[in-house]
Protein backbone atom coordinates (compact mmCIF):
# COMPACT_ATOMS: atom_id res chain seq x y z
CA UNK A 1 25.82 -4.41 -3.34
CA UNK A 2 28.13 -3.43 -0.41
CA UNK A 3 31.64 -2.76 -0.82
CA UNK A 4 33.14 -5.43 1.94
CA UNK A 5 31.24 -7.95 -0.68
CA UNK A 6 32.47 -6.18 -4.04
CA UNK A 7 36.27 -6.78 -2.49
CA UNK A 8 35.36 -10.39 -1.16
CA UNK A 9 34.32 -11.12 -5.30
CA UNK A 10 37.27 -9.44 -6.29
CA UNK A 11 39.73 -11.97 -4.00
CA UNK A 12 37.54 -15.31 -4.75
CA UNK A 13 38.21 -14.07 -8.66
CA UNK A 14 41.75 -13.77 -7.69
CA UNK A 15 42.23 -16.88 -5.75
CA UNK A 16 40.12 -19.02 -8.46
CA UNK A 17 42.45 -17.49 -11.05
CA UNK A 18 45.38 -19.00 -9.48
CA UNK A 19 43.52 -22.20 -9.22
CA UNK A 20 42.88 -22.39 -12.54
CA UNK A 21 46.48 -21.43 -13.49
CA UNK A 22 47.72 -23.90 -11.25
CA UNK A 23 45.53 -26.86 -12.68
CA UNK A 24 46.33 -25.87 -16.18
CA UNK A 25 50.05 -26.29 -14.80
CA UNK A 26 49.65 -30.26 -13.72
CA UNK A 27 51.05 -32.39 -16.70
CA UNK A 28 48.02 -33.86 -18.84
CA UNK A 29 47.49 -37.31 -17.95
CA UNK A 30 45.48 -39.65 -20.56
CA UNK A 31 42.28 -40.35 -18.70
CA UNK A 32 39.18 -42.25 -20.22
CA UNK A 33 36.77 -38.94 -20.07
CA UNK A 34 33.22 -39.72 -18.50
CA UNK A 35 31.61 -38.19 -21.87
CA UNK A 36 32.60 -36.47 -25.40
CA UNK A 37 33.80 -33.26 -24.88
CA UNK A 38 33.79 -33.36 -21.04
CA UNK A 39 36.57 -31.15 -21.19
CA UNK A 40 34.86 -28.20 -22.70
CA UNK A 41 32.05 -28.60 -20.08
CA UNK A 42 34.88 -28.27 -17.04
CA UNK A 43 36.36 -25.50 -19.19
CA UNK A 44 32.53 -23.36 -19.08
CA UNK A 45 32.22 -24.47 -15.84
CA UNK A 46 35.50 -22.71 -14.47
CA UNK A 47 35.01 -19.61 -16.90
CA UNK A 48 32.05 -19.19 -15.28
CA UNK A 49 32.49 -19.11 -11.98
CA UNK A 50 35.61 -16.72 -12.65
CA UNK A 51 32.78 -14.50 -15.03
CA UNK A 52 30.70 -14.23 -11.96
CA UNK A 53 33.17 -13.70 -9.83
CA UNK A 54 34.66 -11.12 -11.67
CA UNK A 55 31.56 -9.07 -12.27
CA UNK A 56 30.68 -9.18 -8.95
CA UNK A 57 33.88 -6.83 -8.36
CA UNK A 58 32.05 -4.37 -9.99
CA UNK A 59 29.59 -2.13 -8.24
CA UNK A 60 26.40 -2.11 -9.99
CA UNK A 61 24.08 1.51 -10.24
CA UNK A 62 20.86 1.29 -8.42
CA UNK A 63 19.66 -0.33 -12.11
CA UNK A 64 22.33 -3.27 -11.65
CA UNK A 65 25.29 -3.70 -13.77
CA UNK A 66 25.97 -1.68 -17.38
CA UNK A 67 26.24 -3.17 -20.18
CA UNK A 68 29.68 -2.16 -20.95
CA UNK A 69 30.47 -3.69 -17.08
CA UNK A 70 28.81 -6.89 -18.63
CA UNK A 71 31.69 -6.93 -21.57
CA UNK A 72 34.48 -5.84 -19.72
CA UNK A 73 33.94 -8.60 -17.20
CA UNK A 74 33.38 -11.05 -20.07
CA UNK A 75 36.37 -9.47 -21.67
CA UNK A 76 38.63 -9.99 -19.04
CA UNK A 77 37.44 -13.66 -17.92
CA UNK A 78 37.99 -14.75 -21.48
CA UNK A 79 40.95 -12.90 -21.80
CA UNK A 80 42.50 -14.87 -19.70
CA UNK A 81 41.30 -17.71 -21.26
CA UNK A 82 43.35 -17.40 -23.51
CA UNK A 83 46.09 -16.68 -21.80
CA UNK A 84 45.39 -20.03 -20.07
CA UNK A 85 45.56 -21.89 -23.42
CA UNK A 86 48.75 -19.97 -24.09
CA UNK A 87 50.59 -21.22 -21.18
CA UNK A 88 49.32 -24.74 -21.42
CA UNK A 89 51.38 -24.60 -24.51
CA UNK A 90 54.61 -25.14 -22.50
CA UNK A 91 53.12 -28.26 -19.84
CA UNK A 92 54.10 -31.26 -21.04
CA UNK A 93 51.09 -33.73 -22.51
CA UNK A 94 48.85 -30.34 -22.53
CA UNK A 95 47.90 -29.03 -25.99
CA UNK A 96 46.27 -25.46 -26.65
CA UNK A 97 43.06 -25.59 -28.13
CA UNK A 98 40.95 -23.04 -29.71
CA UNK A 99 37.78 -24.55 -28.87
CA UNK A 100 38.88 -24.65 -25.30
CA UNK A 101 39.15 -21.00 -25.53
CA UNK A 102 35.12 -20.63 -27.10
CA UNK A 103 34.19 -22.69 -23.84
CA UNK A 104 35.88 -20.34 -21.78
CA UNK A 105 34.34 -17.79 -23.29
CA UNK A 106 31.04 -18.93 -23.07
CA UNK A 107 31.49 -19.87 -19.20
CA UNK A 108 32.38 -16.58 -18.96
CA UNK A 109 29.09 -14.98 -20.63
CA UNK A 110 27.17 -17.47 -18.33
CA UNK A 111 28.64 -16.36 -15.42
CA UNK A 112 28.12 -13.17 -16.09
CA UNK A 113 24.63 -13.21 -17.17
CA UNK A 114 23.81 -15.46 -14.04
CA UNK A 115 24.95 -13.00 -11.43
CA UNK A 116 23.13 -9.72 -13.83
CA UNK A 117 20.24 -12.01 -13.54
CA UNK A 118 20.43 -12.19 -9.86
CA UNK A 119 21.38 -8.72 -9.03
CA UNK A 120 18.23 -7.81 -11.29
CA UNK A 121 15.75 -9.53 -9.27
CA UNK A 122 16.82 -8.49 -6.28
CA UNK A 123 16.71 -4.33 -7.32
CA UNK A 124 13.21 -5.15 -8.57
CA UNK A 125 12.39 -6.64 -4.60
């Protein structure tokens, strides 16, 4: 994986980070949600395009990404997770939620695992 495209990952992971702080800083309206737990599917969904992101910063050997890259990038995305839930704490009509945090979390392994699976295929041609 070049470098210019490592950096490029690194400042989409960035920018989406601030979009997701900045979302999780909008007041919570009460909105009629399209399906039971809708919330936790947005929540896996945004984990996990921060998850790829995030391991995509990482520069992979010529076997792809390590397992302990796989962590740390899971780590970090779900890390700040919960910092998310944290500061949603202190918007008003927003309420943290530990299951919230699991989605994020599991966006995150997603994420991760979807770009590992991609970088595989493409070292084995």
């Amino acid at each position: 994986m070049p470098a210019w495209l490592r950096h490029l990952s690194l400042l989409l992971a960035i920018g989406w980070a601030c979009a997701i702080y900045y979302l999780s800083s909008l007041p919570g309206v009460d909105t009629q949600p399209l399906f039971y737990h809708q919330d936790k599917l947005l929540h896996s969904a945004a984990f996990g395009a921060l998850g790829f992101l995030v391991l995509g910063a990482f520069r992979p050997s010529i076997h792809g990404h390590n397992r302990f890259q796989l962590v740390i990038a899971i780590t970090i995305t779900g890390t700040y997770g919960i910092l998310d839930e944290i500061h949603q704490r202190y918007v008003p009509g927003r309420m943290p939620d530990v299951y919230d945090i699991l989605a994020d979390f599991s966006g995150a392994a997603l994420g991760v695992w979807a770009l590992h699976a991609i970088v595989k295929r493409r070292i084995r041609g």
